[in-house]
C-alpha atoms as a PDB file:
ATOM      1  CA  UNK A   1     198.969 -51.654 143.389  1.00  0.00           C
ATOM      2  CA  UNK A   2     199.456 -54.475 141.137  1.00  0.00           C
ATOM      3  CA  UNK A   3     199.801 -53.792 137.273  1.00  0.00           C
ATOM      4  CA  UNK A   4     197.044 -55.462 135.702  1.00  0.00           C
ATOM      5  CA  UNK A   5     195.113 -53.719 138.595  1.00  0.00           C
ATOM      6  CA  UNK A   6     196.684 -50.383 137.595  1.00  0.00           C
ATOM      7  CA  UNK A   7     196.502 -50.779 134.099  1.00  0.00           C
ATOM      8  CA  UNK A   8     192.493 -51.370 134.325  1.00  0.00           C
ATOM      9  CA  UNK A   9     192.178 -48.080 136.293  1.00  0.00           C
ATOM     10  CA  UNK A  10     194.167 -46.356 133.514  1.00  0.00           C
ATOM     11  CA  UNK A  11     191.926 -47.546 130.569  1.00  0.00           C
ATOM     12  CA  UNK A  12     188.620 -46.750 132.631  1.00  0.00           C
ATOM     13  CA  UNK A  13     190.171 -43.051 133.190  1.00  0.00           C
ATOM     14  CA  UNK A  14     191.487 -42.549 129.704  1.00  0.00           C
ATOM     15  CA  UNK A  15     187.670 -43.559 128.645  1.00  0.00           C
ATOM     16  CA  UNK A  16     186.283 -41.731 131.196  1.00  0.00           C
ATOM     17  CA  UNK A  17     188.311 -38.640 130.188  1.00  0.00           C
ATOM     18  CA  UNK A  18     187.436 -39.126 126.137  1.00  0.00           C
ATOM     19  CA  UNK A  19     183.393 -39.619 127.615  1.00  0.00           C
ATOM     20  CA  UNK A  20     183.906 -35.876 129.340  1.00  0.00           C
ATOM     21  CA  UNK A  21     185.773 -33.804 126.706  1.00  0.00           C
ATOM     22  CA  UNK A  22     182.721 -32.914 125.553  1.00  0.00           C
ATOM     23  CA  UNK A  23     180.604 -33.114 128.178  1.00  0.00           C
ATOM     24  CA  UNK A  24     178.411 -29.919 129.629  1.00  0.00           C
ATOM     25  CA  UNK A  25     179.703 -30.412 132.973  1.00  0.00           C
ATOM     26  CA  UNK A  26     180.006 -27.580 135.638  1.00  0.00           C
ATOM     27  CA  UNK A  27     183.532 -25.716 136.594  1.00  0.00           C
ATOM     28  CA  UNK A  28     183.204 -27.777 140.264  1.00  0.00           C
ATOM     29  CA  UNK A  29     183.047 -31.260 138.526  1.00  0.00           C
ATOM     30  CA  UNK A  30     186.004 -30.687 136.187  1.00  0.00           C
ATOM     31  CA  UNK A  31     188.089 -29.858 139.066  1.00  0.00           C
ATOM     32  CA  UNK A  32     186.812 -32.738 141.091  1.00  0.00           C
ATOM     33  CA  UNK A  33     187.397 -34.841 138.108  1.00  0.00           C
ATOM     34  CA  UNK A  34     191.097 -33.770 137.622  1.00  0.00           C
ATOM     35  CA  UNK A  35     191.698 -34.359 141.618  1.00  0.00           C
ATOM     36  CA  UNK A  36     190.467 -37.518 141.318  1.00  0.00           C
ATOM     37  CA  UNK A  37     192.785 -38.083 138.225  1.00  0.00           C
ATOM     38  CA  UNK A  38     195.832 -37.264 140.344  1.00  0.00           C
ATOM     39  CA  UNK A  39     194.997 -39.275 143.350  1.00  0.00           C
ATOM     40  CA  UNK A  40     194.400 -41.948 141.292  1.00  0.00           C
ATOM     41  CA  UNK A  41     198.084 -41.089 139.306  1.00  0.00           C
ATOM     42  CA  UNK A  42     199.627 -40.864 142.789  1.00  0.00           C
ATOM     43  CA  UNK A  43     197.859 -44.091 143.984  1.00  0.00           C
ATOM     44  CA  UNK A  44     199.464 -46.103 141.843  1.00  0.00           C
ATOM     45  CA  UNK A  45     202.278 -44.961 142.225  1.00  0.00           C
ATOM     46  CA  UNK A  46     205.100 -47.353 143.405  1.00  0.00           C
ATOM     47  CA  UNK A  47     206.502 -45.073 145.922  1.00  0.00           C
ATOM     48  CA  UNK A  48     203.896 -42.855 146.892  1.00  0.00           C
ATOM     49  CA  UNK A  49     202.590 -42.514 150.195  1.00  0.00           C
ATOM     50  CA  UNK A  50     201.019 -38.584 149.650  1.00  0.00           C
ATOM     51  CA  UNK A  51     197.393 -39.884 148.398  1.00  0.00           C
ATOM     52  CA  UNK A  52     195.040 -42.128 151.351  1.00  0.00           C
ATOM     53  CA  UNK A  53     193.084 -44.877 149.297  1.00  0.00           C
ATOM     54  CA  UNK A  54     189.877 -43.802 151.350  1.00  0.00           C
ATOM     55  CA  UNK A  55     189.651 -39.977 150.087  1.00  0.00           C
ATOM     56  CA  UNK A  56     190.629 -41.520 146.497  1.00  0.00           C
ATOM     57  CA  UNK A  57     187.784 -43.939 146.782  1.00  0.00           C
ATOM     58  CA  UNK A  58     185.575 -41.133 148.528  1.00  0.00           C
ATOM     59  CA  UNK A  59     186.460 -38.842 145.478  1.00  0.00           C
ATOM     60  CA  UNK A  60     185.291 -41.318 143.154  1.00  0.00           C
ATOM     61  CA  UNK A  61     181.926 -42.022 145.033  1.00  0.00           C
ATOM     62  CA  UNK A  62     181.176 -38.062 144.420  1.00  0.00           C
ATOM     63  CA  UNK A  63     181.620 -38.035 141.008  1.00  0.00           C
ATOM     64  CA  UNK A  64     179.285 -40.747 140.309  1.00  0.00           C
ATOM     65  CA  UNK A  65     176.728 -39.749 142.254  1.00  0.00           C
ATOM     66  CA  UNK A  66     177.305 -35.687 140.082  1.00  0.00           C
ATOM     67  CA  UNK A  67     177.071 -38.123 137.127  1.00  0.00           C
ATOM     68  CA  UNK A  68     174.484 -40.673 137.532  1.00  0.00           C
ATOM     69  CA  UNK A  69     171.228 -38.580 136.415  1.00  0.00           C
ATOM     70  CA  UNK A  70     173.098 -36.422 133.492  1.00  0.00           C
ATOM     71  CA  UNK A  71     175.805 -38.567 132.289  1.00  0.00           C
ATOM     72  CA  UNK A  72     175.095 -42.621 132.344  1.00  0.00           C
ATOM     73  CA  UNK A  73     177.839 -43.458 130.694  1.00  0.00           C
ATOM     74  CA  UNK A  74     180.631 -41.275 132.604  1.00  0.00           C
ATOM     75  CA  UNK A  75     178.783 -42.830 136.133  1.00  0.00           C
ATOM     76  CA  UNK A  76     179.232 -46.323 134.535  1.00  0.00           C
ATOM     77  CA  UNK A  77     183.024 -46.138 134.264  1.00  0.00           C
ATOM     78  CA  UNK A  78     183.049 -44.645 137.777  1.00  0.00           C
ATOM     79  CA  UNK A  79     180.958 -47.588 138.726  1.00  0.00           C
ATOM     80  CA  UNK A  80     183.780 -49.581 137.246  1.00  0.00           C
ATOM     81  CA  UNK A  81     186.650 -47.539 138.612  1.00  0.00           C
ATOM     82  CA  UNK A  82     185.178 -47.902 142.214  1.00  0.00           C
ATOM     83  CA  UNK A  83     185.137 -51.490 141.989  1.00  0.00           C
ATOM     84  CA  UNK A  84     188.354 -52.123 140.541  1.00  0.00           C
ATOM     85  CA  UNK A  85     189.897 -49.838 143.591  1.00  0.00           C
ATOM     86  CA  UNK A  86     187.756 -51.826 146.265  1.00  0.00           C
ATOM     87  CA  UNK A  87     188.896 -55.455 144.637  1.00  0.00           C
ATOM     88  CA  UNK A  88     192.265 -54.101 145.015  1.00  0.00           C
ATOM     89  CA  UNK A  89     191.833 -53.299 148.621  1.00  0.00           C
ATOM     90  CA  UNK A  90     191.522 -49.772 148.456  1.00  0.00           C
END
């Protein structure tokens, strides 16, 4: 993955992440959320071959369709995660 590719994902999780610390989110999402955390982690990765970009990506489409009535602004860095994966050819 190339680093200013990388480095966007990273920012959009670490706001993503701040966004949810408070959030009223069920015991399901949080784990989804933390799964998606580490397949994103793994994904980029220089040497890692354990993760498949399509159940990262996959992972990522679930969460912002959980978020997009009750949290806006968690589905909007989704949005934004999505789209940096799928411009990097995930």
């Amino acid at each position: 993955m190339p680093h200013d590719s990388s480095e966007t994902v990273k920012q959009l999780l670490r706001k993503l992440d701040d966004e949810m610390q408070n959030a009223d989110i069920d015991a399901e999402t949080r784990m989804l959320m933390r799964k998606l955390d580490v397949d994103l982690r793994k994904l980029m990765a220089p040497d890692t071959s354990s993760t498949t970009p399509e159940s990262t990506l996959d992972h990522a489409k679930l969460l912002q369709a959980r978020f997009s009535t009750n949290h806006p602004v968690a589905e909007r860095f989704l949005a934004e995660v999505i789209n940096a994966l799928v411009k990097m050819g995930v």
